[in-house]
Protein backbone atom coordinates (compact mmCIF):
# COMPACT_ATOMS: atom_id res chain seq x y z
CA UNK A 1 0.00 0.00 0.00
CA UNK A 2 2.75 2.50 0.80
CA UNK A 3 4.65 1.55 -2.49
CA UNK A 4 2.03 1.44 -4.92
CA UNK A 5 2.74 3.46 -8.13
CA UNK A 6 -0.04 5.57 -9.01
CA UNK A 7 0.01 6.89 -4.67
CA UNK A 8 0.01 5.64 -1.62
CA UNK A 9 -3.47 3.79 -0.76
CA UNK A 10 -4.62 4.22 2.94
CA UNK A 11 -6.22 2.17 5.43
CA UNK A 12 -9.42 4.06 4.88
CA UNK A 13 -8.95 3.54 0.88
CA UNK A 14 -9.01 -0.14 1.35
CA UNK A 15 -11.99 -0.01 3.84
CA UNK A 16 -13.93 2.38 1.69
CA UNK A 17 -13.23 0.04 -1.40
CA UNK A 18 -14.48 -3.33 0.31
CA UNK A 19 -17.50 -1.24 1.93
CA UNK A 20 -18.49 0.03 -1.63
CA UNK A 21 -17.30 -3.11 -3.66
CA UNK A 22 -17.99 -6.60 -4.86
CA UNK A 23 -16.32 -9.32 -5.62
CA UNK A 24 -15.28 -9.39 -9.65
CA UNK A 25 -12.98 -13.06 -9.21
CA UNK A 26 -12.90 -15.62 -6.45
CA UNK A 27 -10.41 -18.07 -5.90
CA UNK A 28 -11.85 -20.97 -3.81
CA UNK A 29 -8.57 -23.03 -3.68
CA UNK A 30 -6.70 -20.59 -2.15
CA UNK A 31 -4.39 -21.88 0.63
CA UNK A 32 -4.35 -21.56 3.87
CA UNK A 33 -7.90 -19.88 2.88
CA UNK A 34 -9.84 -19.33 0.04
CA UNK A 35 -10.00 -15.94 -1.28
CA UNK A 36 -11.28 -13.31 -4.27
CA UNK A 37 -10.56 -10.06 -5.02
CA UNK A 38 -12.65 -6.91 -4.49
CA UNK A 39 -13.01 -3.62 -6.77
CA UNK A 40 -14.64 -0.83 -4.86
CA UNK A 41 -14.08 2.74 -5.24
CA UNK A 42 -13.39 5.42 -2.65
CA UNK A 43 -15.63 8.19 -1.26
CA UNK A 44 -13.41 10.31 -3.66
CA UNK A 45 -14.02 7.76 -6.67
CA UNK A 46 -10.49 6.17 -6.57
CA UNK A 47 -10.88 2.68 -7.79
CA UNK A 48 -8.82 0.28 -5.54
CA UNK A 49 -8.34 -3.57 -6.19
CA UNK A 50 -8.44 -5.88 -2.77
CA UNK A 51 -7.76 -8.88 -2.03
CA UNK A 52 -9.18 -10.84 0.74
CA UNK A 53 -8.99 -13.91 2.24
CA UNK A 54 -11.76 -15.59 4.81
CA UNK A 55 -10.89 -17.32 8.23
CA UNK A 56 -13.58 -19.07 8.89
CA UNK A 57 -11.85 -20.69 12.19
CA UNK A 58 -10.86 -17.62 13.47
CA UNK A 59 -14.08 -15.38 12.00
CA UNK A 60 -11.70 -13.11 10.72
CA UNK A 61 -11.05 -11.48 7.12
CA UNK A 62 -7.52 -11.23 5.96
CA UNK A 63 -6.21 -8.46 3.56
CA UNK A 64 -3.66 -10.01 1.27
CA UNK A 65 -2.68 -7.09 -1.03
CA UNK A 66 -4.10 -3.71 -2.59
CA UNK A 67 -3.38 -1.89 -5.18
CA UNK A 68 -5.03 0.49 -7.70
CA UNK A 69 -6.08 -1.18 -10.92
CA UNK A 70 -4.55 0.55 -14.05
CA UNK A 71 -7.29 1.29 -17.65
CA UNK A 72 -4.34 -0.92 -19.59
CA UNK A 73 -5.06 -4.13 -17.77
CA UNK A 74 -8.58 -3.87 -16.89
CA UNK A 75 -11.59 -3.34 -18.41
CA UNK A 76 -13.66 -1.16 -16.44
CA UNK A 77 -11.72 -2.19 -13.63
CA UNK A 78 -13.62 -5.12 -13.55
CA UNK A 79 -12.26 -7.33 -16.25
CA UNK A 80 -9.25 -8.50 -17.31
CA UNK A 81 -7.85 -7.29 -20.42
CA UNK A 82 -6.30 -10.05 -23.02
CA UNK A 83 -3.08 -10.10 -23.23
C-alpha cells in the first residue's frame, strides 16, 4: 500500500473500497484460505483492487494485497484485459 505506483493507498482507501465493492474473481482453492478479489471505489471515486482472504476458524477477514487497478489491464476495472 505505501509503495504502490499511481500513490500511496490508505487504510481508509481499502476499507472504503471493500465497503463500496464486490467481488469481480474468487479463488476458492486458495491456501491456507480461500480468497477473491474486491473492486470498490473510494468516497473520492479512486478505484482500488483488494484482495481478501476468509478465516472461517478464526471469523476473521484477511487483507492479502491492494493496489489500484490501471485502464491498460482492466476493463472497467472489472475485467481483465487479453493479453
Amino acid at each position: 500500500m505505501q509503495t504502490e505506483e499511481l500513490g500511496i493507498v490508505s487504510e481508509n482507501d481499502v476499507f472504503e473500497a471493500v465497503m463500496s465493492g464486490k467481488i469481480i474473481e474468487d479463488y476458492p482453492n486458495d491456501e491456507p484460505y480461500p480468497s477473491c478479489l474486491v473492486y470498490g471505489r473510494t468516497t473520492k471515486e479512486r478505484p482500488v483492487h483488494v484482495v481478501c482472504a476468509y478465516a472461517g476458524d478464526a471469523d476473521i477477514a484477511i487483507v492479502v494485497t491492494v493496489y489500484q487497478p490501471t485502464a491498460n489491464r482492466w476493463i472497467d476495472f472489472e475485467r481483465r484485459r487479453k493479453a
